[in-house]
Protein backbone atom coordinates (compact mmCIF):
# COMPACT_ATOMS: atom_id res chain seq x y z
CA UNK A 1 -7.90 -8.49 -8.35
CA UNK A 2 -5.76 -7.59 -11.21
CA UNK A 3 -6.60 -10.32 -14.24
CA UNK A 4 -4.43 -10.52 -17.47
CA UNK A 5 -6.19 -11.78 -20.83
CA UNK A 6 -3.73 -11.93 -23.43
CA UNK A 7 -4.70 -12.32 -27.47
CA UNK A 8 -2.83 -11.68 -30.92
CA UNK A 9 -0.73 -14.36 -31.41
CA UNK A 10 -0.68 -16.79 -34.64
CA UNK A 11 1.61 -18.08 -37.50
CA UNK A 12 3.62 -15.83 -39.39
CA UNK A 13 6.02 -15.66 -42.19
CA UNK A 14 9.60 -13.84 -41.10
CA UNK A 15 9.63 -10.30 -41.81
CA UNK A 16 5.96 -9.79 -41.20
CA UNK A 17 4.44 -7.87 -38.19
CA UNK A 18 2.49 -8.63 -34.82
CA UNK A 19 0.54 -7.22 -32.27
CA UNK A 20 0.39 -8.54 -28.82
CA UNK A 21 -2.69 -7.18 -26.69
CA UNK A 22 -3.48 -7.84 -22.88
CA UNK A 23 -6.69 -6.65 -21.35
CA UNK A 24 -6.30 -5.60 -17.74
CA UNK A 25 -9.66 -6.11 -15.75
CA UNK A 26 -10.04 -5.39 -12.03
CA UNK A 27 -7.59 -2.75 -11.37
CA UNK A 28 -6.39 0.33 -12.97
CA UNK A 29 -2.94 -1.03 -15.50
CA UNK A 30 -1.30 2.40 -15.45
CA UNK A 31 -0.60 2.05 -12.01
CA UNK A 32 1.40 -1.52 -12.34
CA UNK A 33 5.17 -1.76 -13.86
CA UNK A 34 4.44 -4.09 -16.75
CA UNK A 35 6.28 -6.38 -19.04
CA UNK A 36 6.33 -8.88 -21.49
CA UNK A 37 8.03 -12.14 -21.62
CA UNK A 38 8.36 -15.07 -23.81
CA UNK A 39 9.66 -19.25 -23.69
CA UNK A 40 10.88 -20.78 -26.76
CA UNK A 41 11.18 -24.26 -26.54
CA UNK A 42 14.15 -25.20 -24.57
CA UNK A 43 14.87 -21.95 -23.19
CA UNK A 44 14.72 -19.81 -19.96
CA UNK A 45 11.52 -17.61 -20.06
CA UNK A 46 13.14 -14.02 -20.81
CA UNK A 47 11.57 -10.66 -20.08
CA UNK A 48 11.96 -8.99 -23.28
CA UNK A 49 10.41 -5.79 -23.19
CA UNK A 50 9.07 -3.84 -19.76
CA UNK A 51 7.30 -0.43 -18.82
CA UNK A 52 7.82 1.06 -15.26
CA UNK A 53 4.50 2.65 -13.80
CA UNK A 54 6.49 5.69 -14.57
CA UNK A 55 6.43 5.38 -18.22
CA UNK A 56 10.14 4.13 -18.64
CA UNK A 57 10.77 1.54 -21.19
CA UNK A 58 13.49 -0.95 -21.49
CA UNK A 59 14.27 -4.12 -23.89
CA UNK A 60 16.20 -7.18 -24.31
CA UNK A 61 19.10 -6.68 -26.64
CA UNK A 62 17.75 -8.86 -29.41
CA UNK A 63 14.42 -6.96 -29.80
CA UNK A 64 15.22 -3.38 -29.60
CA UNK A 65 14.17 -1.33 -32.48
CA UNK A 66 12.34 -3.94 -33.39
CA UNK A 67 9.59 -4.23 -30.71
CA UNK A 68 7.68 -1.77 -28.97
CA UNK A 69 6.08 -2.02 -25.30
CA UNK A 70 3.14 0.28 -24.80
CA UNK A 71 -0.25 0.71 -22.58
CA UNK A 72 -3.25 2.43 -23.72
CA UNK A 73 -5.00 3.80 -20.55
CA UNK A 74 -8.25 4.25 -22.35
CA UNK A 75 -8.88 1.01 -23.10
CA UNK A 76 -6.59 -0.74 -20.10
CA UNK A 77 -4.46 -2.65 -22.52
CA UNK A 78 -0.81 -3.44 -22.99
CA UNK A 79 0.31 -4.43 -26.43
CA UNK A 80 3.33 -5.28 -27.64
CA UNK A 81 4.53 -4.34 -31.24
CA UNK A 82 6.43 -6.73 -32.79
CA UNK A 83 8.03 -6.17 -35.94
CA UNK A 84 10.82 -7.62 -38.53
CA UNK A 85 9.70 -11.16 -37.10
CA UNK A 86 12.54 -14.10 -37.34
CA UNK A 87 12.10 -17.79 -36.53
CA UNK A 88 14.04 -16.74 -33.83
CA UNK A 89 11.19 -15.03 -32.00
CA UNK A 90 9.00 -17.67 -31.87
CA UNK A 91 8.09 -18.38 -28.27
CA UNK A 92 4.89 -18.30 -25.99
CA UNK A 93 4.52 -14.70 -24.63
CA UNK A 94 3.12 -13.84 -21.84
CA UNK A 95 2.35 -10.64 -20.18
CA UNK A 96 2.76 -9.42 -16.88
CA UNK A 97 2.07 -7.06 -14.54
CA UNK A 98 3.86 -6.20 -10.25
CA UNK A 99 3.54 -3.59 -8.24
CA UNK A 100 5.44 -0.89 -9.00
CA UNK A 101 7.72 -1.35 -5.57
CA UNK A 102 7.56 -5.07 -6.05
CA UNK A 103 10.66 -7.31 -7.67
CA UNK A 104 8.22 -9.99 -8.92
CA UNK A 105 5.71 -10.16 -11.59
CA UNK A 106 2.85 -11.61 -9.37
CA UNK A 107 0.04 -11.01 -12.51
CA UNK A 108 0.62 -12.91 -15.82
CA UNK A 109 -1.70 -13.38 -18.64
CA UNK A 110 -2.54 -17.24 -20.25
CA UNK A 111 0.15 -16.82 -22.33
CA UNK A 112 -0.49 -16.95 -26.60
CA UNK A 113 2.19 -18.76 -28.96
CA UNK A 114 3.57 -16.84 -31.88
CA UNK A 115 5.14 -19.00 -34.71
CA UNK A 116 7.54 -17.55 -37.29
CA UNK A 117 8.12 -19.59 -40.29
CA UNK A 118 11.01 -18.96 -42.43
């Protein structure tokens, strides 16, 4: 079925820039409502940026116009642009895939930490 692989994240300094990518394998991405979520330590796991199998975007508050959710059909990838990085963003993110009439994300990559230093 649908698997998740997940890559891109590291240590950065605050300000700098970051590219999430997830390769989809088994089934066809564009068809899935997809998202991506993050943990920081001691907090709820948030779902901070999402694509609808439609196309439609949305973001948490504290990321827009910062980050950018996006899925390259080509190459069955999701990435997730991150840019203006604060400490604040420092979290494991994961991404995440459902069915496109499903209210759960059933599909989740291994999850890859990105580290902000100030």
């Amino acid at each position: 079925q649908l698997q998740l692989v997940e890559s891109g994240g590291g240590l950065v300094q605050a300000g700098d820039s970051l590219r999430l990518s997830c390769l989809a394998s088994g089934r066809t991405l564009t068809t899935y409502s997809v998202g991506w979520f993050r943990q920081a330590p001691g907090q709820q796991r948030e779902l901070v940026a999402g694509i609808t199998s439609g196309g439609d975007t949305s973001y948490v508050d504290s990321v827009k116009g910062r980050f950018t959710i996006s899925i390259d059909s080509a190459k069955n990838t999701m990435y997730l642009q991150m840019n203006g990085l604060t400490p604040e963003d420092t979290a494991v993110y994961y991404c995440a895939a459902r069915m496109s009439f499903s209210l759960h994300y059933d599909y989740w990559g291994q999850g890859t930490q990105v580290t902000v230093s100030s």
